[in-house]
Structure formats: structure tokens, C-alpha cells
N, C-alpha and C. Protein backbone atom coordinates (compact mmCIF):
# COMPACT_ATOMS: atom_id res chain seq x y z
N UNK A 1 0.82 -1.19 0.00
CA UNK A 1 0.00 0.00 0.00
C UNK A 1 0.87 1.26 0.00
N UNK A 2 1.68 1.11 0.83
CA UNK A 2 3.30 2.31 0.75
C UNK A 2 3.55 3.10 -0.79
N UNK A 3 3.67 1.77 -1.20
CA UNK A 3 4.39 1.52 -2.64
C UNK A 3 3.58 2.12 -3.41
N UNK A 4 2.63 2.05 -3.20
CA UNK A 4 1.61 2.34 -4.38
C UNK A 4 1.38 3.76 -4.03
N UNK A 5 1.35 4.29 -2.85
CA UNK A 5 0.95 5.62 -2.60
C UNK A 5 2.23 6.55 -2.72
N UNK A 6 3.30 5.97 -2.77
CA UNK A 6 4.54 6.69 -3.16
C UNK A 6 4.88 6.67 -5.11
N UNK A 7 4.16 5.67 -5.59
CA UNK A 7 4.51 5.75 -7.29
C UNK A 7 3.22 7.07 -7.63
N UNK A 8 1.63 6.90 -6.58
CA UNK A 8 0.86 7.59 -6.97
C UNK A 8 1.43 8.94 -6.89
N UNK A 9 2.54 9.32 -5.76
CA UNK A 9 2.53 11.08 -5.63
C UNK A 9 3.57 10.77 -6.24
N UNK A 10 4.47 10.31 -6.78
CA UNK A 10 5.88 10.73 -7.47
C UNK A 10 5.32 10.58 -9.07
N UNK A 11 4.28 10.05 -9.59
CA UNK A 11 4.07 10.53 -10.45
C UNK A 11 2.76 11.91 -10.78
N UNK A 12 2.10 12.34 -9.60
CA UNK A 12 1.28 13.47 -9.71
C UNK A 12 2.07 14.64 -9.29
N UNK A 13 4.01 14.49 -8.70
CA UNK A 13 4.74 15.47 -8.97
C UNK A 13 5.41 15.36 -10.19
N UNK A 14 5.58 14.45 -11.04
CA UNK A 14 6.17 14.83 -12.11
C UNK A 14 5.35 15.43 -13.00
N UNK A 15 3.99 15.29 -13.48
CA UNK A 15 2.82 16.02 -14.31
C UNK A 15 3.39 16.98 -14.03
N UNK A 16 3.04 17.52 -12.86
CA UNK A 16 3.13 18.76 -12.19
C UNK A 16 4.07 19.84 -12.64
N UNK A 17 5.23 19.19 -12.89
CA UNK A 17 6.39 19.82 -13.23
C UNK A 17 6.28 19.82 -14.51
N UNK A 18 6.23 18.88 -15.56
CA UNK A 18 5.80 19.05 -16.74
C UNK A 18 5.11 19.80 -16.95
N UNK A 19 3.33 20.17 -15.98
CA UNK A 19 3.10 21.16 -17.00
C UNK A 19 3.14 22.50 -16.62
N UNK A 20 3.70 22.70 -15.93
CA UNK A 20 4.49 23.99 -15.36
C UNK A 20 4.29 25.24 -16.32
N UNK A 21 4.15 26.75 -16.12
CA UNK A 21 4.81 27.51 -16.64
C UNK A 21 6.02 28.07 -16.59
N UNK A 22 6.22 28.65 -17.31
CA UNK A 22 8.22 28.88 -17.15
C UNK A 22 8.45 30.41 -18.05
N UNK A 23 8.95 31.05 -16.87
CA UNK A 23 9.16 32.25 -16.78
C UNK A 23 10.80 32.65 -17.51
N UNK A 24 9.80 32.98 -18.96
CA UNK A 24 11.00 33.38 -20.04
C UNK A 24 11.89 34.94 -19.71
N UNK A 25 11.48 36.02 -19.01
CA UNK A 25 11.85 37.35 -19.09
C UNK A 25 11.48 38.07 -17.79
N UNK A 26 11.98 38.36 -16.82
CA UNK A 26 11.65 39.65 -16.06
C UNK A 26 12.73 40.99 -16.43
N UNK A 27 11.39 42.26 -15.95
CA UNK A 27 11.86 43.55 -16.28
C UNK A 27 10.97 44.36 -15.75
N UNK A 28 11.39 45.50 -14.86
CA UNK A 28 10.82 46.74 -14.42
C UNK A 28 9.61 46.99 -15.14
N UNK A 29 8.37 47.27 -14.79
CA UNK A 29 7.18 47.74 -15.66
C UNK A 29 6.72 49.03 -15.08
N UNK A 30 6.42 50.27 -15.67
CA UNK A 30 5.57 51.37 -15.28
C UNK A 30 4.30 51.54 -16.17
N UNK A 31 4.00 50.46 -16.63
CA UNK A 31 2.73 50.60 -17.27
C UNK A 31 1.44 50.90 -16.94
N UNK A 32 1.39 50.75 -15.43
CA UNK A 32 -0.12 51.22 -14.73
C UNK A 32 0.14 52.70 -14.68
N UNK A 33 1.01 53.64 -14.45
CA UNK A 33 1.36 54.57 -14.29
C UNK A 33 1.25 55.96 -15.49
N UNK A 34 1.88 55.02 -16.66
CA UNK A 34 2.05 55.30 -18.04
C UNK A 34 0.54 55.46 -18.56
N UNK A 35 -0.63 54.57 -18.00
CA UNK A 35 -1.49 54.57 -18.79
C UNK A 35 -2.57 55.34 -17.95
N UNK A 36 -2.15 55.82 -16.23
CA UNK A 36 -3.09 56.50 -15.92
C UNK A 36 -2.65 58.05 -16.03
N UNK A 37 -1.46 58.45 -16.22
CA UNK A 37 -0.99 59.45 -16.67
C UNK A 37 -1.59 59.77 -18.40
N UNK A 38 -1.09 58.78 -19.32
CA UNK A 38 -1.80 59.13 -20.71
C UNK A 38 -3.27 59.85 -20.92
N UNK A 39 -4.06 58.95 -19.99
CA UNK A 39 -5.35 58.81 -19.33
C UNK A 39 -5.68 60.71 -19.47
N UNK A 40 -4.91 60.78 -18.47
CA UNK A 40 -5.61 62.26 -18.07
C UNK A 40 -4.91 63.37 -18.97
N UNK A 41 -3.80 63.00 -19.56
CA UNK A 41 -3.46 63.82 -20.40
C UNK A 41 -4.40 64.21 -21.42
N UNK A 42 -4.76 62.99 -21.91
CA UNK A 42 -5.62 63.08 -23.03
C UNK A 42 -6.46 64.26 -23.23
N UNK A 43 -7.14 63.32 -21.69
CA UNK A 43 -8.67 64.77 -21.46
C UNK A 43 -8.18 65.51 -21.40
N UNK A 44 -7.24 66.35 -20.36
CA UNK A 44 -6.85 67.61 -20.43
C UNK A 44 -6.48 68.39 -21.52
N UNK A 45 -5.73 67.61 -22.37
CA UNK A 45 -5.03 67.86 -23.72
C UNK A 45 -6.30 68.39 -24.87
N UNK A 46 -7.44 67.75 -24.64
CA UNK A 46 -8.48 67.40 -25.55
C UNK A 46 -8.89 69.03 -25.35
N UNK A 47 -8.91 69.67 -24.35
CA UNK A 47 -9.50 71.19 -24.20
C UNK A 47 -8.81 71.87 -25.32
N UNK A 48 -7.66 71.90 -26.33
CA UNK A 48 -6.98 72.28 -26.50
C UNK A 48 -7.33 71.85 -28.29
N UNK A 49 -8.18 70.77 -28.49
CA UNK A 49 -8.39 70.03 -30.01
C UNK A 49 -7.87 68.89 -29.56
N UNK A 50 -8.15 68.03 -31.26
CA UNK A 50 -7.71 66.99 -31.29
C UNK A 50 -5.75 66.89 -31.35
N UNK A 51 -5.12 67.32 -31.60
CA UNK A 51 -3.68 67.87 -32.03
C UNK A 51 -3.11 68.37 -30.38
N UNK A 52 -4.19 68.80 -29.29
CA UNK A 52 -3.90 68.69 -28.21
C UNK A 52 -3.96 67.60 -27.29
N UNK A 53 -5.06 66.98 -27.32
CA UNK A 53 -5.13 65.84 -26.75
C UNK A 53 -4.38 64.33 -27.14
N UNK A 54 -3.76 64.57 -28.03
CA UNK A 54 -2.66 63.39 -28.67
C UNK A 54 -1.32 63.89 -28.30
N UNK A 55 -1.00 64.98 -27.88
CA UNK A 55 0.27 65.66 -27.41
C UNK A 55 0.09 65.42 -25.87
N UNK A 56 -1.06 65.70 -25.43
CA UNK A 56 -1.38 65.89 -23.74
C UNK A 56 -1.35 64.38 -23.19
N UNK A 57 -1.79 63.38 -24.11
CA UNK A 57 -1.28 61.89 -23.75
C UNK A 57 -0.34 60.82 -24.08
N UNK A 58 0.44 61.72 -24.88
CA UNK A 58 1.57 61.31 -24.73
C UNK A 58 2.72 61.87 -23.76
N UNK A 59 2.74 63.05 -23.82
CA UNK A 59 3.51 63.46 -22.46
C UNK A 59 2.52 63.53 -20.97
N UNK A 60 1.62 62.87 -21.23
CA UNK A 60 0.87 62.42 -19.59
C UNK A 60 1.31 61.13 -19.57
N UNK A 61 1.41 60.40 -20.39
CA UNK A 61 2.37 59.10 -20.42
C UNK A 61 3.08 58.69 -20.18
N UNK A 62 4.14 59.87 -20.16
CA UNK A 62 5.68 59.61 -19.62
C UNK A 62 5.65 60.35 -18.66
N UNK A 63 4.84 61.54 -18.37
CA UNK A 63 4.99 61.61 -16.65
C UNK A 63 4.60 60.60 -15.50
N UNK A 64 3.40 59.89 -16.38
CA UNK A 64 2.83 58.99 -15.39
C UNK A 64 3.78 58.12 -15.50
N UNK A 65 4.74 57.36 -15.82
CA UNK A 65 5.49 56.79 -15.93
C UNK A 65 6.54 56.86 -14.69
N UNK A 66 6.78 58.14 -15.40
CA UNK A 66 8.38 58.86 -14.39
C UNK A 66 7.92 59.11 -12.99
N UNK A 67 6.22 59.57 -12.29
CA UNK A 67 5.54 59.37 -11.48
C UNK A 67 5.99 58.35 -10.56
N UNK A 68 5.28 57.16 -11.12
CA UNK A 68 5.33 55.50 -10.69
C UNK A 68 6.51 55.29 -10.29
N UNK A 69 7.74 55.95 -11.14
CA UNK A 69 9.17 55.36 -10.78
C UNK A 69 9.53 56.04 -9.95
N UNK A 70 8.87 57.34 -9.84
CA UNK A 70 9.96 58.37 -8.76
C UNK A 70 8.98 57.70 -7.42
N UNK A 71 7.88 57.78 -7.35
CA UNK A 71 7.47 56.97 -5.92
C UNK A 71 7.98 55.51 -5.65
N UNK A 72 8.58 55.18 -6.48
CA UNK A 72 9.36 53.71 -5.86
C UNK A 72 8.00 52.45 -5.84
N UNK A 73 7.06 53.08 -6.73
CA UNK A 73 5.87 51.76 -7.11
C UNK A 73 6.03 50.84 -8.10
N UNK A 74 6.90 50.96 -8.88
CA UNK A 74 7.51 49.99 -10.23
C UNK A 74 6.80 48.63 -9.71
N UNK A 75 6.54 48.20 -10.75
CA UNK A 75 6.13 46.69 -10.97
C UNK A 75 6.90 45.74 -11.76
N UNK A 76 6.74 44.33 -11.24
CA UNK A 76 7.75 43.83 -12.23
C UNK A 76 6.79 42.99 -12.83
N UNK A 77 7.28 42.66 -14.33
CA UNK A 77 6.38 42.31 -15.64
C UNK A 77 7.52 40.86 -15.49
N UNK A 78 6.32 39.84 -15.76
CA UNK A 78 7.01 38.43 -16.18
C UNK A 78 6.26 38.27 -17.30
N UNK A 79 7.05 37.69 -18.40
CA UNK A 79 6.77 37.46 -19.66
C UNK A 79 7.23 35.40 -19.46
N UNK A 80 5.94 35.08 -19.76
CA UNK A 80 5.76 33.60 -19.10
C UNK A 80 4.91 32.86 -20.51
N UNK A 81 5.96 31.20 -20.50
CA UNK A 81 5.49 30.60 -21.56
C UNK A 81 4.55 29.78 -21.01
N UNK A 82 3.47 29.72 -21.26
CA UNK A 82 2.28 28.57 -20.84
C UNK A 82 2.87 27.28 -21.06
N UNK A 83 1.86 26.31 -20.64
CA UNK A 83 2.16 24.94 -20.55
C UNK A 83 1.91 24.84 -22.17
N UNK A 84 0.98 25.42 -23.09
CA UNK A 84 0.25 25.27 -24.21
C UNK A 84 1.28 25.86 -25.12
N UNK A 85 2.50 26.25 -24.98
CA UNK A 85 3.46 27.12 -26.07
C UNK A 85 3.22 28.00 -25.44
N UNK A 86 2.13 29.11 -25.42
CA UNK A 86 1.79 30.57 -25.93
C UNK A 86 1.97 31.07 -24.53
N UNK A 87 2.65 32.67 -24.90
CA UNK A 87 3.39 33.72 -23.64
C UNK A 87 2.32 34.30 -23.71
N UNK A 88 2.02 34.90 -22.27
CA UNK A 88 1.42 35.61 -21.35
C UNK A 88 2.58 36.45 -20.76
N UNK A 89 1.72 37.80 -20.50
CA UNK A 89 2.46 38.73 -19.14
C UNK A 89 1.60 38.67 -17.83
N UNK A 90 2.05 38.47 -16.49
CA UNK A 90 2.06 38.68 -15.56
C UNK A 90 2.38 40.11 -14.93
N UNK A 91 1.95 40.78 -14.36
CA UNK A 91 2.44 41.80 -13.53
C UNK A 91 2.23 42.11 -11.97
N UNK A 92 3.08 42.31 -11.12
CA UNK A 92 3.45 41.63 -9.87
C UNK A 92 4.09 42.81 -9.54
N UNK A 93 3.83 43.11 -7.69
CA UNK A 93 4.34 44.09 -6.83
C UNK A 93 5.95 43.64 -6.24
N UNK A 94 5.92 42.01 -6.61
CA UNK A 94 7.59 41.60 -6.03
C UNK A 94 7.85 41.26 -7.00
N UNK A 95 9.03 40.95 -6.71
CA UNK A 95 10.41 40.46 -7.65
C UNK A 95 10.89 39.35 -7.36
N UNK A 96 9.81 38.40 -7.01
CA UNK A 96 10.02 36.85 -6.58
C UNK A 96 10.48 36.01 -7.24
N UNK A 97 10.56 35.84 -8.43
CA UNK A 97 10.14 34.58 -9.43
C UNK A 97 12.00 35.11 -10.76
N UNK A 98 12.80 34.47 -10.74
CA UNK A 98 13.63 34.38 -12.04
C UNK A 98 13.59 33.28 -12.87
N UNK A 99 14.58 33.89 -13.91
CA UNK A 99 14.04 33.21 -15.31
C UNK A 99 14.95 31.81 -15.54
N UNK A 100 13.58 31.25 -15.70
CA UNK A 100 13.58 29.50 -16.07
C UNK A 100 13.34 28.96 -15.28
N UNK A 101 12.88 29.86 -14.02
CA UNK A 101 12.07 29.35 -13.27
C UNK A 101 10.45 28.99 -13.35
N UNK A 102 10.18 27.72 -12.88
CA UNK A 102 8.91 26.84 -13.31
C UNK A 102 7.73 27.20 -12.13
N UNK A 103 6.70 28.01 -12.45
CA UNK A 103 5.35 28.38 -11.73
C UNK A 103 4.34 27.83 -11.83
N UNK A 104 3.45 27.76 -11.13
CA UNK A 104 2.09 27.39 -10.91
C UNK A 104 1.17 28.68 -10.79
N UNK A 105 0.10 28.71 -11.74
CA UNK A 105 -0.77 29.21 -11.25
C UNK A 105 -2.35 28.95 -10.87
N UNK A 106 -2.99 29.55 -10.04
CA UNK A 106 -4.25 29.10 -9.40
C UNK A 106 -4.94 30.16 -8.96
N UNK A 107 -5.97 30.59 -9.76
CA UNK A 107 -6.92 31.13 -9.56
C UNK A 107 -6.45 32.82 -8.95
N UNK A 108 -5.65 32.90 -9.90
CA UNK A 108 -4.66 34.51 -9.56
C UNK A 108 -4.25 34.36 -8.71
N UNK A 109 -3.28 33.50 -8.26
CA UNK A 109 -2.29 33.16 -7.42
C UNK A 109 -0.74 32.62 -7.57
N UNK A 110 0.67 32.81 -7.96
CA UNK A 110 1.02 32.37 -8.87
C UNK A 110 2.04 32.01 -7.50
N UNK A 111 2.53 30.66 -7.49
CA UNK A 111 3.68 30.14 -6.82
C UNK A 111 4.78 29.55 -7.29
N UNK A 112 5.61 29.54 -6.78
CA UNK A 112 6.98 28.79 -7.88
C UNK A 112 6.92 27.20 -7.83
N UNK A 113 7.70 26.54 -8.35
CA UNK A 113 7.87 25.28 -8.08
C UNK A 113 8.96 24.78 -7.53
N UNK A 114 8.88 23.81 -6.74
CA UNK A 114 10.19 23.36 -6.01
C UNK A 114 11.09 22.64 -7.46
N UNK A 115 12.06 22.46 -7.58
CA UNK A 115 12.77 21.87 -9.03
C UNK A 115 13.04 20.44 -8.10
């Protein structure tokens, strides 16, 4: 009975690991920042015409950007290959997870895997 309950979990950890995702790329992200800065540029810009409001969100873009970074809120972006081939981004308040390292995720919860 041992035996059998030790082949059952040593093979429901190897699936496991197989079908893993695996974290191709981390890198600094200010994209929440970038896009709530663009955001208001826009409108503001928009008082001004159309020729204003495409100027007003793009440089609300990069303030909101430079914003995010000067408060020390940066996010880090994982660029992650599914079990299925196909990459996904992740974006995350830590800097937990490096690359080729194998994750789990669950229900917006993402944990690493033991190797």
C-alpha cells in the first residue's frame, strides 16, 4: 500500500512539473502609471483640439510613468510561456520569481515550483 501511494505522488509530482509555466523574461514595468498618466493627459489635452489631446497623452504618459518610478511603485512584468506554447504577461508588486524558473498558477495566485 506504501508503494503504491509513493509511485501515486511521485508521479502526480512529475505532471506537475511538466506542466508547469516557465518564466521566459523579467523587467521593471511602469505601465499602470504610463497609462493612468496618458489617461488624463488626453482629457486635459483634448481642451486644446484633437492635435492637443494626442500631445497631452503622450507626455501624460511619460509623466505617469516617471511618477510611478519616482514613488518607488515599479512593478515587475514576467513574460511567461504557458504549458500550451503561448506567452502571457504577468504583472506583480515583487520580484520573486527568475528566469527559467517553473510556476504554478491558481486562480490569480502564482507560486513557484520546487525543481
Amino acid at each position: 500500500m506504501k508503494k503504491a501511494m509513493a509511485v501515486v505522488l511521485g508521479t502526480m509530482l512529475a505532471v506537475g512539473a511538466a506542466n508547469a509555466d516557465e518564466i521566459l523574461e523579467v523587467r521593471r514595468d511602469t505601465m499602470v502609471g504610463g497609462g493612468f498618466g496618458g489617461l488624463s493627459g488626453f482629457m486635459l489635452g483634448a481642451v486644446a483640439g484633437p492635435i492637443g489631446a494626442l500631445v497631452g497623452g503622450g507626455l501624460g504618459y511619460l509623466a505617469g510613468q516617471g511618477v510611478q518610478q519616482g514613488a518607488g511603485l515599479e512593478q515587475t512584468l514576467y513574460v511567461v510561456r504557458r504549458e500550451d506554447g503561448s506567452i502571457d504577461r504577468i504583472r506583480s508588486s515583487d520580484g520573486g520569481f527568475l528566469v527559467g524558473q517553473q510556476i504554478r498558477r491558481d486562480d490569480g495566485h502564482v507560486t513557484a515550483m520546487q525543481p
